[in-house]
PDB file of N, CA and C in Angstrom:
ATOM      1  N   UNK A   1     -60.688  -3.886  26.575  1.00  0.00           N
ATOM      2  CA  UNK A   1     -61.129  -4.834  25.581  1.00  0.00           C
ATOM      3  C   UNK A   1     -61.010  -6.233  26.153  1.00  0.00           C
ATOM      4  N   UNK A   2     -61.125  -7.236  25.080  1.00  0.00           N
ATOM      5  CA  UNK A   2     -60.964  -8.919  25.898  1.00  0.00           C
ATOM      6  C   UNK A   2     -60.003  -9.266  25.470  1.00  0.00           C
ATOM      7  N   UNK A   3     -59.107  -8.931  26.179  1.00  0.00           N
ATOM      8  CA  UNK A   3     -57.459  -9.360  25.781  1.00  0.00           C
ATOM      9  C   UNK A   3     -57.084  -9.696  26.838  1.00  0.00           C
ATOM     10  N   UNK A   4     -56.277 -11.134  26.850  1.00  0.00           N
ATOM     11  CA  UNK A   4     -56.061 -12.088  27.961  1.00  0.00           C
ATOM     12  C   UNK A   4     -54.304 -12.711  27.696  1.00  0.00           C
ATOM     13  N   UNK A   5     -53.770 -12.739  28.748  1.00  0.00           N
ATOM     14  CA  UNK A   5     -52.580 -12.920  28.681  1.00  0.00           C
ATOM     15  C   UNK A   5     -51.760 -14.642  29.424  1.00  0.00           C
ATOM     16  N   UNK A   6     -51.252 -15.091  28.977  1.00  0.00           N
ATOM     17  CA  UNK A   6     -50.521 -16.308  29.871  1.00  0.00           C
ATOM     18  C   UNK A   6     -49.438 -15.228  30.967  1.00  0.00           C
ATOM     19  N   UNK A   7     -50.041 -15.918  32.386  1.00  0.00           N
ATOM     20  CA  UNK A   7     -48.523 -15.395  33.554  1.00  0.00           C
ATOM     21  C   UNK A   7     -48.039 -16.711  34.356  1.00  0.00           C
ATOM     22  N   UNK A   8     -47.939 -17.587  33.087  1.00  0.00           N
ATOM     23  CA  UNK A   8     -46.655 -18.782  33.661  1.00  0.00           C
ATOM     24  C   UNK A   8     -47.839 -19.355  34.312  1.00  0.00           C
ATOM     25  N   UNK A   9     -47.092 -20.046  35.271  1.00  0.00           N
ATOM     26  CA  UNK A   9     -47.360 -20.230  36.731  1.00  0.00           C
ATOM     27  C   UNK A   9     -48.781 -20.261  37.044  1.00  0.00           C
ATOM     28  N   UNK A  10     -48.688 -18.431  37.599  1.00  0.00           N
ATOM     29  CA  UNK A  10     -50.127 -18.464  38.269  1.00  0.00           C
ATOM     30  C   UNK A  10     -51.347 -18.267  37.466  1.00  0.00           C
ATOM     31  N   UNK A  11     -51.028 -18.640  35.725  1.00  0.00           N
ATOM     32  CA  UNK A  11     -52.177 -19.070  35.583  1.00  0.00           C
ATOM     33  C   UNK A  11     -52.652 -17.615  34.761  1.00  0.00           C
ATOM     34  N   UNK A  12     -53.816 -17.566  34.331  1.00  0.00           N
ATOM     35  CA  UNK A  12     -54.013 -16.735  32.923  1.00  0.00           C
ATOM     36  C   UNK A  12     -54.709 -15.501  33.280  1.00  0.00           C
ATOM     37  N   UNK A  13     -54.277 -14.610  33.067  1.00  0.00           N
ATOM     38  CA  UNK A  13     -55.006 -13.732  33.579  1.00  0.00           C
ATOM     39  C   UNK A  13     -55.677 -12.572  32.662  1.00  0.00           C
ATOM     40  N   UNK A  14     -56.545 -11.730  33.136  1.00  0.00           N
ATOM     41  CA  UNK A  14     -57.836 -11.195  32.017  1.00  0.00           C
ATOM     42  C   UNK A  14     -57.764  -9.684  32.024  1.00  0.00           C
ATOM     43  N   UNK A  15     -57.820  -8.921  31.371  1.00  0.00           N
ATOM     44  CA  UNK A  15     -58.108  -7.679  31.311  1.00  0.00           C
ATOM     45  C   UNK A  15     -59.654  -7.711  31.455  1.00  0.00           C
ATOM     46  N   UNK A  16     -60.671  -8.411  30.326  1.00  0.00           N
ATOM     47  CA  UNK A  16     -61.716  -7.948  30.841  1.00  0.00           C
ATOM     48  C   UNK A  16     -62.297  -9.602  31.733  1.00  0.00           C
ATOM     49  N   UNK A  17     -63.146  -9.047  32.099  1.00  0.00           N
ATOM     50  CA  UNK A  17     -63.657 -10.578  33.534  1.00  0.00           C
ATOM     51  C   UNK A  17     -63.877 -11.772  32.628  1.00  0.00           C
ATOM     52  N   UNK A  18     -64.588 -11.684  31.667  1.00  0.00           N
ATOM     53  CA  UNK A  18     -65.501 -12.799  30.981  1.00  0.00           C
ATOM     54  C   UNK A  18     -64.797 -13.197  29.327  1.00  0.00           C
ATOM     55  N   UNK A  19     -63.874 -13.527  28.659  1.00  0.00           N
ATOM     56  CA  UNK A  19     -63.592 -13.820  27.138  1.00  0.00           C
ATOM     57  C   UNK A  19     -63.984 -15.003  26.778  1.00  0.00           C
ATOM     58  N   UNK A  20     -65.179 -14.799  26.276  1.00  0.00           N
ATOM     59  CA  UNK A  20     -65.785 -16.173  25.400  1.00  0.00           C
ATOM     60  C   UNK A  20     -64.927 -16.760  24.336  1.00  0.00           C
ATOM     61  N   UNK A  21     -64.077 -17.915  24.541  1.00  0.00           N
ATOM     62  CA  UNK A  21     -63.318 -18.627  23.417  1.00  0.00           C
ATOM     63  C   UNK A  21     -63.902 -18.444  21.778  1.00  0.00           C
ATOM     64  N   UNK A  22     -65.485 -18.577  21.788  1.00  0.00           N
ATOM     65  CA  UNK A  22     -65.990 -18.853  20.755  1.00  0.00           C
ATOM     66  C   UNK A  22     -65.970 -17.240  19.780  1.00  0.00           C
ATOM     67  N   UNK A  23     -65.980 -16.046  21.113  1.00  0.00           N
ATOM     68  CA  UNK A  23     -65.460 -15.169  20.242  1.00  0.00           C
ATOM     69  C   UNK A  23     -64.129 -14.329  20.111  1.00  0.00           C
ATOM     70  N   UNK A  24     -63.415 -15.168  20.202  1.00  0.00           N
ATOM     71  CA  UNK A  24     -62.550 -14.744  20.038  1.00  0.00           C
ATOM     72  C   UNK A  24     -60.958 -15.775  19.720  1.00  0.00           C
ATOM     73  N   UNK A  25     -60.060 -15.181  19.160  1.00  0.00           N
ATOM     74  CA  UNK A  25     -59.038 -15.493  18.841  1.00  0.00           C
ATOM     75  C   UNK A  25     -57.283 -15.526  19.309  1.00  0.00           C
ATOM     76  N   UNK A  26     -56.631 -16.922  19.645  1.00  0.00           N
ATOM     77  CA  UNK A  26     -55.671 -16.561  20.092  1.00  0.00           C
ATOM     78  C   UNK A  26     -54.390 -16.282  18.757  1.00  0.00           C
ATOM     79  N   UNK A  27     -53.249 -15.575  19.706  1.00  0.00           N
ATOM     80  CA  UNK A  27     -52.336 -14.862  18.568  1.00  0.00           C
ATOM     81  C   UNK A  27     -51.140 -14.972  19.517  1.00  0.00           C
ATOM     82  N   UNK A  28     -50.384 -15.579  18.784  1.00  0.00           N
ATOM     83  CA  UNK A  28     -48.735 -15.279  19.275  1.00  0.00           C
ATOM     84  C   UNK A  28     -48.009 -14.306  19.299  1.00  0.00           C
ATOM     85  N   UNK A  29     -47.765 -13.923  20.786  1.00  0.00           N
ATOM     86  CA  UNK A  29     -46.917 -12.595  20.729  1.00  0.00           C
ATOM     87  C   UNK A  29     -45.062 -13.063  21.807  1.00  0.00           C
ATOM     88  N   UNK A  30     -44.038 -12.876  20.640  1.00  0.00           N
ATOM     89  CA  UNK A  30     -43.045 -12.955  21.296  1.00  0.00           C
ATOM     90  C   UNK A  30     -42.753 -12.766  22.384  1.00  0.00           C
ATOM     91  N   UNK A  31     -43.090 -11.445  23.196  1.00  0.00           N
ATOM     92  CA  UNK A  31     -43.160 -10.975  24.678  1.00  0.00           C
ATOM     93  C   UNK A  31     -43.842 -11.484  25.537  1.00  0.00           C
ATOM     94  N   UNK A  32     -45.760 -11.982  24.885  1.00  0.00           N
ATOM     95  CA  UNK A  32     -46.564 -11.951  25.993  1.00  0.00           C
ATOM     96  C   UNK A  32     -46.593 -13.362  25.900  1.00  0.00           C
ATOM     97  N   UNK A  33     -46.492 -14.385  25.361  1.00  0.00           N
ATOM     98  CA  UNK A  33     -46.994 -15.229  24.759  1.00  0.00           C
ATOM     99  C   UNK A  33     -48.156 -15.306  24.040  1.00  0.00           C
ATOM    100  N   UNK A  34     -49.609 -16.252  24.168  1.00  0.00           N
ATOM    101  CA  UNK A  34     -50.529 -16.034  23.912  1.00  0.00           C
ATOM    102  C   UNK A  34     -51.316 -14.950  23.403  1.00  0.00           C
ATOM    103  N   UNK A  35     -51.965 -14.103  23.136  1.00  0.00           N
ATOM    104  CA  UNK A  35     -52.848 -12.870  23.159  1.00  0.00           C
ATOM    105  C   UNK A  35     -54.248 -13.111  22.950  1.00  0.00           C
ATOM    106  N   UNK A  36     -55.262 -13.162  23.617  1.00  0.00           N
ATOM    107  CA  UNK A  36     -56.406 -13.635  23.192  1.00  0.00           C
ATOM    108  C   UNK A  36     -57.562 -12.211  22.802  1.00  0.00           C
ATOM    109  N   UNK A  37     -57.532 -11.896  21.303  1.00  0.00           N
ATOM    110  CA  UNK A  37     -58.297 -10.944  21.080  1.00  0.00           C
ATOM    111  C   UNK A  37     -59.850 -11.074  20.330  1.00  0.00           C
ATOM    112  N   UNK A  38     -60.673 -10.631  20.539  1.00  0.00           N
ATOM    113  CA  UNK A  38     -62.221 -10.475  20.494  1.00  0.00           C
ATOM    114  C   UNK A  38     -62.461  -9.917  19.433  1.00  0.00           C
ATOM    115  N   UNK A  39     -63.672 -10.210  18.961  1.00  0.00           N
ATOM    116  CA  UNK A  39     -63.934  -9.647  17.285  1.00  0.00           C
ATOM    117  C   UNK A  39     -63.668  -8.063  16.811  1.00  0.00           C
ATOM    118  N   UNK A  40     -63.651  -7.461  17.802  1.00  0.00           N
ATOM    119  CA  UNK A  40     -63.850  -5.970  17.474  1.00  0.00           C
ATOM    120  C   UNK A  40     -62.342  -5.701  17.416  1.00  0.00           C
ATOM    121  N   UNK A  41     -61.740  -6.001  18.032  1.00  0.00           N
ATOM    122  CA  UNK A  41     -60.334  -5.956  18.427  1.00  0.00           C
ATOM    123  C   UNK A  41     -59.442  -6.180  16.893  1.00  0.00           C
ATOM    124  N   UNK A  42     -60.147  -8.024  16.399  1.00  0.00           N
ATOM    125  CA  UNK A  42     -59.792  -8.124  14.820  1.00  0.00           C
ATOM    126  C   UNK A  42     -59.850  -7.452  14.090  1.00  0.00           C
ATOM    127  N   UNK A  43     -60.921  -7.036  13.967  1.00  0.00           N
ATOM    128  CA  UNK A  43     -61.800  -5.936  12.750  1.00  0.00           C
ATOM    129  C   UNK A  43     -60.785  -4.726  12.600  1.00  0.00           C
ATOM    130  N   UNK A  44     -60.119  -4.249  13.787  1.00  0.00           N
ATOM    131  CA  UNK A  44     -59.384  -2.792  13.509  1.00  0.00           C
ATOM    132  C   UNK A  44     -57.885  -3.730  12.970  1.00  0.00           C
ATOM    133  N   UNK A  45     -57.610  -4.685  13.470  1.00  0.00           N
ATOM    134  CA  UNK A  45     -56.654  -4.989  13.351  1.00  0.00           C
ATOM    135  C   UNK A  45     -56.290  -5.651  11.744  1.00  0.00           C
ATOM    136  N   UNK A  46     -57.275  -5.534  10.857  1.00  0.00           N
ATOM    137  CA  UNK A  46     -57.704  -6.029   9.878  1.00  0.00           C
ATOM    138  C   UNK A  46     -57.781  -4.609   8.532  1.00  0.00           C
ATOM    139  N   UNK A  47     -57.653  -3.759   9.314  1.00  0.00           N
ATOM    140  CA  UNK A  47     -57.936  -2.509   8.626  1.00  0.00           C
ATOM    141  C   UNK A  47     -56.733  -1.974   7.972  1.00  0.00           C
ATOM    142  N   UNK A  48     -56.681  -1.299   6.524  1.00  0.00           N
ATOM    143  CA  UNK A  48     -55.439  -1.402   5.956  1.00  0.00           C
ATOM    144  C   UNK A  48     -54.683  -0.276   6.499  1.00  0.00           C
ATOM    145  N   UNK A  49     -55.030   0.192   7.523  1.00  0.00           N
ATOM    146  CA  UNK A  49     -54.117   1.578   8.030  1.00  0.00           C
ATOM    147  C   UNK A  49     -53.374   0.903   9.280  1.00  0.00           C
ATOM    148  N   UNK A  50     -54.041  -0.068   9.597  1.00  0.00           N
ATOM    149  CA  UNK A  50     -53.449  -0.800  10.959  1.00  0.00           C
ATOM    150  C   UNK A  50     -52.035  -1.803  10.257  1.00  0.00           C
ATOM    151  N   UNK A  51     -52.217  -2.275   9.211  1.00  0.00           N
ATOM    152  CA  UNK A  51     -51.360  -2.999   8.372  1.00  0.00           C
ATOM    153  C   UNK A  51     -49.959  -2.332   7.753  1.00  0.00           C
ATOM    154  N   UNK A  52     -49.091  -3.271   8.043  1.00  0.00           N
ATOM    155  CA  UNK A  52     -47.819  -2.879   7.575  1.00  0.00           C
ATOM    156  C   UNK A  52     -47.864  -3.061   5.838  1.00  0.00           C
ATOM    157  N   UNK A  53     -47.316  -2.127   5.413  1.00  0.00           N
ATOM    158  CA  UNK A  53     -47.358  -1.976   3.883  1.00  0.00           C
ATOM    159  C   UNK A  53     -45.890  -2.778   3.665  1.00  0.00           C
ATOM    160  N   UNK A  54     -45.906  -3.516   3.015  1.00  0.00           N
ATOM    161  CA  UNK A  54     -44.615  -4.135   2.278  1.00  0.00           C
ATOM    162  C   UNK A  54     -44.339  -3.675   0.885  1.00  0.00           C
TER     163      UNK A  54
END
């Protein structure tokens, strides 16, 4: 998928080659820092089975 990570230093690196800012969204993750995920990526992540029930 287009999920992109901060590695300090040397700088940002990509799972997939190309993540268009415009589609997509960054997200704070305690471990990774940054997380930069892509619309499709949202959409599941948006889904009420993916969601923690309170």
């Amino acid at each position: 998928m287009g999920a992109c990570y901060n590695e300090g230093l040397s700088g940002l690196s990509c799972e997939a080659s190309m993540v268009d800012p415009r589609n997509s969204k960054s997200v704070h993750d305690n471990v990774h820092d940054n997380i930069y995920l892509d619309k499709l990526s949202l959409k599941f992540i948006d889904t009420e089975q993916f969601q923690r029930q309170v």
